[in-house]
N, C-alpha and C. Protein backbone atom coordinates (compact mmCIF):
# COMPACT_ATOMS: atom_id res chain seq x y z
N UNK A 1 149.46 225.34 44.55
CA UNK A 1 149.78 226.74 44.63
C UNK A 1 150.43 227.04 45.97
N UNK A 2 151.28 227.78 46.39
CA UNK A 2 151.97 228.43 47.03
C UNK A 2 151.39 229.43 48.13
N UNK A 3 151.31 228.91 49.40
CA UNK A 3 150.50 230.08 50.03
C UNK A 3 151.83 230.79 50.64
N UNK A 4 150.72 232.30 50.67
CA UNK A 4 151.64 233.48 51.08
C UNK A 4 151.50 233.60 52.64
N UNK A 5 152.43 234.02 53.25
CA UNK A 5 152.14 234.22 54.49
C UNK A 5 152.49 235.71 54.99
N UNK A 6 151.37 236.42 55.56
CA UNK A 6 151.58 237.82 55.86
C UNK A 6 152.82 238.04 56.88
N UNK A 7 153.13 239.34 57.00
CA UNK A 7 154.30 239.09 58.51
C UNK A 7 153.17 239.98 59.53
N UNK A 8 153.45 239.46 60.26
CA UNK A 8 152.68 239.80 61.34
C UNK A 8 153.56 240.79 62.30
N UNK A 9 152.66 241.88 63.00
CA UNK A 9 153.50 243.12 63.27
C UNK A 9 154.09 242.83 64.24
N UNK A 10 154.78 241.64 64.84
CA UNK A 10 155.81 241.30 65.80
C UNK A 10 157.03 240.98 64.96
N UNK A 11 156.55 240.44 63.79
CA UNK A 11 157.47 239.48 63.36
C UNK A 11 158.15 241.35 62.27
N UNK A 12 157.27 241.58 61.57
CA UNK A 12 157.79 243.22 61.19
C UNK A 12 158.40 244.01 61.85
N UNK A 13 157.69 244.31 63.43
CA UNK A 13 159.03 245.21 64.09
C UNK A 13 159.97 244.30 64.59
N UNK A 14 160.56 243.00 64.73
CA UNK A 14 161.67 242.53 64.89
C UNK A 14 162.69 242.70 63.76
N UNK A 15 161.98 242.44 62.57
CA UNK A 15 162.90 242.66 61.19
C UNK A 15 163.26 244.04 61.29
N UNK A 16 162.26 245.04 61.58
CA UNK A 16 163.30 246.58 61.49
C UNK A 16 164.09 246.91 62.32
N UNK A 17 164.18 246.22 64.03
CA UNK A 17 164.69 245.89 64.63
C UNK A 17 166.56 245.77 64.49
N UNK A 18 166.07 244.89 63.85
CA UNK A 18 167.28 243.93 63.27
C UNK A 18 167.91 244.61 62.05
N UNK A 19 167.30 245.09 61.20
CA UNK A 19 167.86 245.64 59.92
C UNK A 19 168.22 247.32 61.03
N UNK A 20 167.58 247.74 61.45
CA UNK A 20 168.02 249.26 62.18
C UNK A 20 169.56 248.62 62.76
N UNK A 21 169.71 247.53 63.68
CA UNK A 21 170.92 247.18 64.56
C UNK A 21 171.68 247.10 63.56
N UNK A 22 171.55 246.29 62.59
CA UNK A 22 172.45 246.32 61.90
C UNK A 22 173.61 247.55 60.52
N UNK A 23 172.58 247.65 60.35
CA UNK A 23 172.91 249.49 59.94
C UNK A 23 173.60 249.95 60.86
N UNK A 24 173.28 250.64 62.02
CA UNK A 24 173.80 250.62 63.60
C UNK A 24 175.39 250.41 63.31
N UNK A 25 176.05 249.09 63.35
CA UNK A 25 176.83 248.32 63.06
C UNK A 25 177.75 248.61 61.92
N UNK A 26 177.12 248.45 61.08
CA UNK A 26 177.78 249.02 59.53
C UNK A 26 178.58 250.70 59.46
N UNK A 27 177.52 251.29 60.15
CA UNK A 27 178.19 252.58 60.40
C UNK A 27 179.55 252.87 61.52
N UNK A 28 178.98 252.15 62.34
CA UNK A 28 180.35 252.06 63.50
C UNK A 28 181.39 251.78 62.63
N UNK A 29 181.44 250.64 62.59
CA UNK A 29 182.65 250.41 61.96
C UNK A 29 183.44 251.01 60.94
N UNK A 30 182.38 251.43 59.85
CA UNK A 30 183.03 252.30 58.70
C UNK A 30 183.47 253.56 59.28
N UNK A 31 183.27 254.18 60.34
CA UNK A 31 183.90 255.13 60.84
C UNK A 31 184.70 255.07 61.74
N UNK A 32 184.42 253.93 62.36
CA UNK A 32 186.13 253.01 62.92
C UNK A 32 187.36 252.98 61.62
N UNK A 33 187.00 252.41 60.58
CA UNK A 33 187.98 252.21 59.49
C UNK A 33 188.69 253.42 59.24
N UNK A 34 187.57 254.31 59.14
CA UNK A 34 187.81 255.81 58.45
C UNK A 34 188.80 256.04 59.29
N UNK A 35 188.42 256.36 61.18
CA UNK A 35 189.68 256.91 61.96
C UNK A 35 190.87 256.46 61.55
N UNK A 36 190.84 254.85 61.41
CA UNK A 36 192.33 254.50 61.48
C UNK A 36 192.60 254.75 60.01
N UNK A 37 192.34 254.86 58.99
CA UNK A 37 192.56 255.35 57.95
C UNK A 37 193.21 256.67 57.92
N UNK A 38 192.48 257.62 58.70
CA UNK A 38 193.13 259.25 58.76
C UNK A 38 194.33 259.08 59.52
N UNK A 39 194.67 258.51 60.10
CA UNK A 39 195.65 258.79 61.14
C UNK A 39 194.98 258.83 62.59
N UNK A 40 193.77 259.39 63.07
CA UNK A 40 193.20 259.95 63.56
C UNK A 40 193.22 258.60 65.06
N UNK A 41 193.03 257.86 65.00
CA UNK A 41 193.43 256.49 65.78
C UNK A 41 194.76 256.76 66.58
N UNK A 42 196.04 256.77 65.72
CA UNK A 42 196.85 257.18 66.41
C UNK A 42 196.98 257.96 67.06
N UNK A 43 196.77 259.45 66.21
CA UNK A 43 196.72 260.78 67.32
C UNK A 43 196.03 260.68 68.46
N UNK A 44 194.94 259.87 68.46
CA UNK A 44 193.82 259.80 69.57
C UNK A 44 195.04 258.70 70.96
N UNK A 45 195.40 258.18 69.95
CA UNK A 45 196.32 257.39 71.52
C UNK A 45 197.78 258.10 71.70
N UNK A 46 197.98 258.66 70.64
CA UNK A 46 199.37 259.97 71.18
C UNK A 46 199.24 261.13 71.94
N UNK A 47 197.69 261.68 71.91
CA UNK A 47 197.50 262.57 72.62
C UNK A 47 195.87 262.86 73.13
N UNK A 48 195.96 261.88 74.46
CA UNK A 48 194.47 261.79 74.57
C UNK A 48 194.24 263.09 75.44
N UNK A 49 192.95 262.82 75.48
CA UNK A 49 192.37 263.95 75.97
C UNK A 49 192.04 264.17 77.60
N UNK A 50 192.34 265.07 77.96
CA UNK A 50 191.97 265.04 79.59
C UNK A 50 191.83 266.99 79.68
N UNK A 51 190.33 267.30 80.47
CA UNK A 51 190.61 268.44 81.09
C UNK A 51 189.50 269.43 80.37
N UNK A 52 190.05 270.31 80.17
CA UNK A 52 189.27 271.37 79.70
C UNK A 52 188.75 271.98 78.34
N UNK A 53 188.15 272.29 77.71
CA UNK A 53 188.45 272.51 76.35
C UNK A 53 188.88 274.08 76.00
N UNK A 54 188.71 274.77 76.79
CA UNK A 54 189.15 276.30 76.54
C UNK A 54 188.06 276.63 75.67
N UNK A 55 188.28 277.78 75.18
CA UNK A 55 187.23 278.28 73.79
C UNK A 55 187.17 277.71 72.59
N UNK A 56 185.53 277.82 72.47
CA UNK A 56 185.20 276.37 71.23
C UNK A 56 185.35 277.20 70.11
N UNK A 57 185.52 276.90 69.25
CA UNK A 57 184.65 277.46 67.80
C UNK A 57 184.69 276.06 66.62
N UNK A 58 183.96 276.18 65.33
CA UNK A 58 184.02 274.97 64.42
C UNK A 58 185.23 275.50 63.71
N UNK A 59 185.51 274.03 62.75
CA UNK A 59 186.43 274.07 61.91
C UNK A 59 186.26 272.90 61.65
N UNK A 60 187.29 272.95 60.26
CA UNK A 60 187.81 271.51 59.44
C UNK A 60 189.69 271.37 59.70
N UNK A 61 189.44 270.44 59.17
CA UNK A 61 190.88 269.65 59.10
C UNK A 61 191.01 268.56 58.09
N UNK A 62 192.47 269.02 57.44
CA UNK A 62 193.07 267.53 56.50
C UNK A 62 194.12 266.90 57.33
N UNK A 63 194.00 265.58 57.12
CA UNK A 63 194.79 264.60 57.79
C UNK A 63 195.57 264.24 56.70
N UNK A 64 197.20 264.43 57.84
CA UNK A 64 197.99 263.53 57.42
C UNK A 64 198.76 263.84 55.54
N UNK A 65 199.51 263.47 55.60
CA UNK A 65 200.30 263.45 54.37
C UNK A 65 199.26 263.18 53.21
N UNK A 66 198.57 262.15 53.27
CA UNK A 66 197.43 261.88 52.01
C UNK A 66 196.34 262.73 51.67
N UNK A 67 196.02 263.79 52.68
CA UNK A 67 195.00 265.19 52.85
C UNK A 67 193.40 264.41 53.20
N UNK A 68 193.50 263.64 53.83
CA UNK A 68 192.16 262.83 54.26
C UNK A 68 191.33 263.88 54.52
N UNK A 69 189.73 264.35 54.10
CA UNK A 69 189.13 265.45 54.85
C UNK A 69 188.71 264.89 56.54
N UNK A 70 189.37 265.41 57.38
CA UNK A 70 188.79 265.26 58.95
C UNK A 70 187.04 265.50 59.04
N UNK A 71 187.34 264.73 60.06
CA UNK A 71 185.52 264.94 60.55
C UNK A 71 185.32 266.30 60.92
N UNK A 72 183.77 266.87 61.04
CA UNK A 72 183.70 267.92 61.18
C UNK A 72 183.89 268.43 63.08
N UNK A 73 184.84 268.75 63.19
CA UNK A 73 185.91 269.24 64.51
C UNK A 73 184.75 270.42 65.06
N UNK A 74 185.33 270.44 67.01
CA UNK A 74 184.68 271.95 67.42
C UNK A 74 186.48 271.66 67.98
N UNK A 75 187.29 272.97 67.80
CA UNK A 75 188.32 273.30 68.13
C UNK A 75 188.72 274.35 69.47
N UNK A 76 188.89 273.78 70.14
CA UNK A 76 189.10 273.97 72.07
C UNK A 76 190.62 274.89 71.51
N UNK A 77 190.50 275.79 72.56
CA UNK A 77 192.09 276.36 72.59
C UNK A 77 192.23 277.03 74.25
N UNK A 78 193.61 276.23 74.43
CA UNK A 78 193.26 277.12 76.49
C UNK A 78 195.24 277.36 76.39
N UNK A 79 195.31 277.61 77.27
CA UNK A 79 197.02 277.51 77.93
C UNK A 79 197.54 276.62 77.59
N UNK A 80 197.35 275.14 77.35
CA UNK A 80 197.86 274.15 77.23
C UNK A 80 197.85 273.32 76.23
N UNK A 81 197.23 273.83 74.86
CA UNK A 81 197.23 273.85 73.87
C UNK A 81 195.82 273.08 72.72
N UNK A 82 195.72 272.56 72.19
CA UNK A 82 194.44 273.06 71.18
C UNK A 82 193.75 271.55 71.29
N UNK A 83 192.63 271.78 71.41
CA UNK A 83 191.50 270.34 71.90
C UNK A 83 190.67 270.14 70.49
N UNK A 84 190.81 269.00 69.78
CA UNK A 84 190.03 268.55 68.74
C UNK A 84 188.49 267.16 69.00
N UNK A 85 187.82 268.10 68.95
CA UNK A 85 186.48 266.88 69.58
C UNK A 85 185.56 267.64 68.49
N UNK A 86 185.79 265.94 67.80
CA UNK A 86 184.46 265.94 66.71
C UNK A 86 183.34 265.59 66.84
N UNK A 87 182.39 265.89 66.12
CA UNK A 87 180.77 266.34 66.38
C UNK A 87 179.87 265.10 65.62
N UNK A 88 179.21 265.02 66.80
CA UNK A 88 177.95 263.89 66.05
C UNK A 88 178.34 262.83 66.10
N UNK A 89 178.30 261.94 65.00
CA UNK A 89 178.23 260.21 65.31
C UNK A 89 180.11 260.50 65.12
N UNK A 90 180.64 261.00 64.45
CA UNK A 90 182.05 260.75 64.29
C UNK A 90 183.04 260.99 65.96
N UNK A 91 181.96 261.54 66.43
CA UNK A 91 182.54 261.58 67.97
C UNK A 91 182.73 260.11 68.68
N UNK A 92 182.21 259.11 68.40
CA UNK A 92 181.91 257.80 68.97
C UNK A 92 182.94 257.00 68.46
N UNK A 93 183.83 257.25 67.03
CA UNK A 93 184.76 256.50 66.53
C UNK A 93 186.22 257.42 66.77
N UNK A 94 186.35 258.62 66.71
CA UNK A 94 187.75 258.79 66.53
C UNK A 94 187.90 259.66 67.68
N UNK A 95 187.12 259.59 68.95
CA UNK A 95 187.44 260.21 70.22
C UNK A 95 188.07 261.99 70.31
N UNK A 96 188.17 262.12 71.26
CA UNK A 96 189.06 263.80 71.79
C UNK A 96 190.05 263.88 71.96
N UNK A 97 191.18 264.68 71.24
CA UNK A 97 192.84 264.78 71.04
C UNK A 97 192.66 266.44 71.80
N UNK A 98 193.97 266.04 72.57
CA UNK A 98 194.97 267.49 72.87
C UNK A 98 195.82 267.27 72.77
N UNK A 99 196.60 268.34 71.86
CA UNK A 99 197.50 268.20 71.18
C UNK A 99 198.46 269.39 71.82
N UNK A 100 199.27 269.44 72.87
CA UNK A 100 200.00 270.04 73.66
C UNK A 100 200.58 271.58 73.12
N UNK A 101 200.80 272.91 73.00
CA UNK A 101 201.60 273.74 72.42
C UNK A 101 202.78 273.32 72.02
N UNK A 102 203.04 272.79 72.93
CA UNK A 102 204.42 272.36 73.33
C UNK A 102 205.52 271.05 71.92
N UNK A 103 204.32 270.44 72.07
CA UNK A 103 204.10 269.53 70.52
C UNK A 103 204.41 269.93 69.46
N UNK A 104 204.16 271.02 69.39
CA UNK A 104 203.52 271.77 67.89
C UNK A 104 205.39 271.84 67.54
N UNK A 105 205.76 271.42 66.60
CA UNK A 105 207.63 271.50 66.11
C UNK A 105 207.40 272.31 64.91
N UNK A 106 206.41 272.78 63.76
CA UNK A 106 206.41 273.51 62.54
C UNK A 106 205.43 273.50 62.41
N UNK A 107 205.29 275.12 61.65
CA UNK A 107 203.88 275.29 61.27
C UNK A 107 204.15 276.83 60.21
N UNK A 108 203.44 276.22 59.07
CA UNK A 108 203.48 277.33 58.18
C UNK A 108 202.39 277.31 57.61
N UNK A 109 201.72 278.12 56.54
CA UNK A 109 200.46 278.31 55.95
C UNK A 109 200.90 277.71 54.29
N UNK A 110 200.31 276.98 53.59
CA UNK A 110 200.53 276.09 52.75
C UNK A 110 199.13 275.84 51.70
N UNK A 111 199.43 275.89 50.29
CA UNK A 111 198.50 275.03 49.42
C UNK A 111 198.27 274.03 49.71
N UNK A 112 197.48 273.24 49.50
CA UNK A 112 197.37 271.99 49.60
C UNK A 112 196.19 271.55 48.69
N UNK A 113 196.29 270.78 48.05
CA UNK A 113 195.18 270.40 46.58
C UNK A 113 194.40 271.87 46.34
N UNK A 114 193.26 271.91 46.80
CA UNK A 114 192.46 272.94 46.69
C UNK A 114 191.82 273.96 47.90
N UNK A 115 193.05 273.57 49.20
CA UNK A 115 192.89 274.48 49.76
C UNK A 115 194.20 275.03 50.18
N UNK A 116 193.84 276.34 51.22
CA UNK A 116 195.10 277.15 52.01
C UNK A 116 194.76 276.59 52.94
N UNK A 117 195.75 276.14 53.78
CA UNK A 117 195.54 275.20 55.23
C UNK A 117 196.74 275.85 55.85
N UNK A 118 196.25 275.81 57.38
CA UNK A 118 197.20 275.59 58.44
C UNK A 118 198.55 274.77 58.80
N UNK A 119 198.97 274.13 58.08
CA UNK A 119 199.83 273.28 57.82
C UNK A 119 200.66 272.90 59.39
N UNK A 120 200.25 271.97 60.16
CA UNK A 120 200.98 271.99 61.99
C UNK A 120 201.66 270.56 61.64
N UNK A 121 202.73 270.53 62.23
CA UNK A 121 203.65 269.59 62.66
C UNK A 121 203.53 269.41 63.94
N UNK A 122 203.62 267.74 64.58
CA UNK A 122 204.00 267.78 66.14
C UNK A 122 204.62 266.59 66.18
N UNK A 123 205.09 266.49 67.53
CA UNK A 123 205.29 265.24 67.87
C UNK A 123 207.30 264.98 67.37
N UNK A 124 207.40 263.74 68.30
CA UNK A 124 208.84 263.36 67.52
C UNK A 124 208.76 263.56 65.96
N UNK A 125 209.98 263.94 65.49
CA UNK A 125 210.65 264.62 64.15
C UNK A 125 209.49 265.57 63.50
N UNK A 126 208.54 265.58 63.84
CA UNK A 126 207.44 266.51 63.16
C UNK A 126 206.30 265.76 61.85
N UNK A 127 206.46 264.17 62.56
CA UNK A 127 206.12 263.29 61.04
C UNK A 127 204.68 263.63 60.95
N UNK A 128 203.87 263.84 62.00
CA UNK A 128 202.53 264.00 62.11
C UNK A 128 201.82 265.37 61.44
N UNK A 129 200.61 265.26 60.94
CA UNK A 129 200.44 266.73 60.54
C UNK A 129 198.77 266.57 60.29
N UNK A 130 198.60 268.33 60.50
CA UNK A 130 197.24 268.27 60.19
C UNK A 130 197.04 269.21 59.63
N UNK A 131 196.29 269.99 58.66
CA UNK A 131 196.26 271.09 58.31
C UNK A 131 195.01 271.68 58.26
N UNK A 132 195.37 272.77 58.98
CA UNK A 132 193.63 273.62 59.48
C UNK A 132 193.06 274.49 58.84
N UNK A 133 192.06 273.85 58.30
CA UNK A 133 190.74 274.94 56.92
C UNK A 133 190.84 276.08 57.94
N UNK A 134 191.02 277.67 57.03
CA UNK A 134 190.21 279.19 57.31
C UNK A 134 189.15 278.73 58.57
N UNK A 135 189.56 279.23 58.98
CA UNK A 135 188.25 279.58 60.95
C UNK A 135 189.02 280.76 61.66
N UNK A 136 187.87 280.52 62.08
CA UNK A 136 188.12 281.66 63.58
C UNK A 136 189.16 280.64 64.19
N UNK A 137 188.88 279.72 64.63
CA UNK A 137 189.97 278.71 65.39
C UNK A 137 191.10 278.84 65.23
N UNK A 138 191.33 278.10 63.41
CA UNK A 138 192.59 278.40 62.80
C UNK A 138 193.55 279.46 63.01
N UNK A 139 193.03 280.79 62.50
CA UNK A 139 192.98 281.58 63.24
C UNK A 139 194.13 281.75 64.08
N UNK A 140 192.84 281.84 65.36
CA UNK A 140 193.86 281.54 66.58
C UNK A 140 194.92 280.87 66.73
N UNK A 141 194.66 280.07 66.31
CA UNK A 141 196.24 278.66 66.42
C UNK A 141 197.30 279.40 65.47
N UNK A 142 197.27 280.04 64.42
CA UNK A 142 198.42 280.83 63.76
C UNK A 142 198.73 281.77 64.08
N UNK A 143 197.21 282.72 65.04
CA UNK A 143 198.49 283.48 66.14
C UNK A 143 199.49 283.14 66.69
N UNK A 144 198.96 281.85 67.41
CA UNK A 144 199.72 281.39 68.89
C UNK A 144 201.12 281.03 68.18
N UNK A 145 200.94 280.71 67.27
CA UNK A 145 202.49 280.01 66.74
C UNK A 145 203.21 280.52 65.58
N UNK A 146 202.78 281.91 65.66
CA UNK A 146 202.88 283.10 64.90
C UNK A 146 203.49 282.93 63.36
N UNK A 147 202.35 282.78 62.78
CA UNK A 147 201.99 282.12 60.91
C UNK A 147 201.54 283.37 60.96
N UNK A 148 202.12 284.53 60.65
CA UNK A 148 201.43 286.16 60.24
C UNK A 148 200.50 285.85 58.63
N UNK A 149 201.39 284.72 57.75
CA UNK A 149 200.61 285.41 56.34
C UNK A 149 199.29 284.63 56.51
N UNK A 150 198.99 283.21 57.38
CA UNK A 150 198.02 282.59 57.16
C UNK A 150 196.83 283.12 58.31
N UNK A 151 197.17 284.24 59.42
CA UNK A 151 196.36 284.82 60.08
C UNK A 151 195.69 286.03 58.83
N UNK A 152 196.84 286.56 58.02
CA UNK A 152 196.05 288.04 56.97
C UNK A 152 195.19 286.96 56.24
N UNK A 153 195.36 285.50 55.92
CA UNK A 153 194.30 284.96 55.08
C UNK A 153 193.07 284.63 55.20
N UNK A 154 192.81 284.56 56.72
CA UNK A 154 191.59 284.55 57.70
C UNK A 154 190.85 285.35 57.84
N UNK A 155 191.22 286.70 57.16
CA UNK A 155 190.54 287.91 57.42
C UNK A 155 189.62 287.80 56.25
């Protein structure tokens, strides 16, 4: 017969140990993938972050031509244009973007699958894009770059 052998509570908290690190692990990365999946990788090295965040408020965002849903964003806005730093563990994979005023080449208010979004262009030829869910933030950013019908949609 087959003897059993108990685990003994060193040998148990090393295994949860180990199964916790590794989980740990599993998650990093899948939200490593995710960034570079959204685009969000690039933007993060096209327009890193330095400085201030101006006034916070939450919001969402779709990435990119394919409408990826963005992580859940706190959206910075100062003089120098609009700070995206996402919240919680997604902060650790796809870092803090400022994205210059100056950047911004088109912006109109737009359908998009099943939402009304912010629709922003930046960057050389305008290939980049993000489009910003209803907020207070949003909002703001369609003042600044004066989108009148997608500011009356905020109300």
């Amino acid at each position: 017969m087959l003897e059993t052998e108990e685990l003994s509570a060193a040998g148990g908290a090393l295994l949860f140990v180990a199964f916790f690190s590794l989980s740990l692990i599993i998650i990093a990365v899948m939200l490593w993938v995710f960034a570079q999946l959204t685009g969000w990788g690039r933007l993060a090295r096209r327009f890193p972050y330095a400085g201030s965040t101006g006034e916070s408020a939450a919001g969402g965002v779709i990435l990119g031509s394919l409408g990826w849903n963005g992580p859940p964003l706190r959206i910075g806005l100062d003089a120098t244009g609009v700070v995206l730093r996402p919240v919680g563990p997604f902060a650790l994979a796809f870092g803090t973007v400022r994205i210059p005023w100056t950047a911004i080449v088109f912006a109109r208010q737009r359908e998009y699958q099943f939402f009304t979004v912010l629709e922003v262009r930046f960057g050389r030829g305008g290939s980049a894009v993000i489009g910003f869910l209803p907020s207070p933030a949003a909002r703001a950013i369609a003042e600044r770059v004066d989108v009148a019908a997608f500011v009356a949609n905020c109300e």
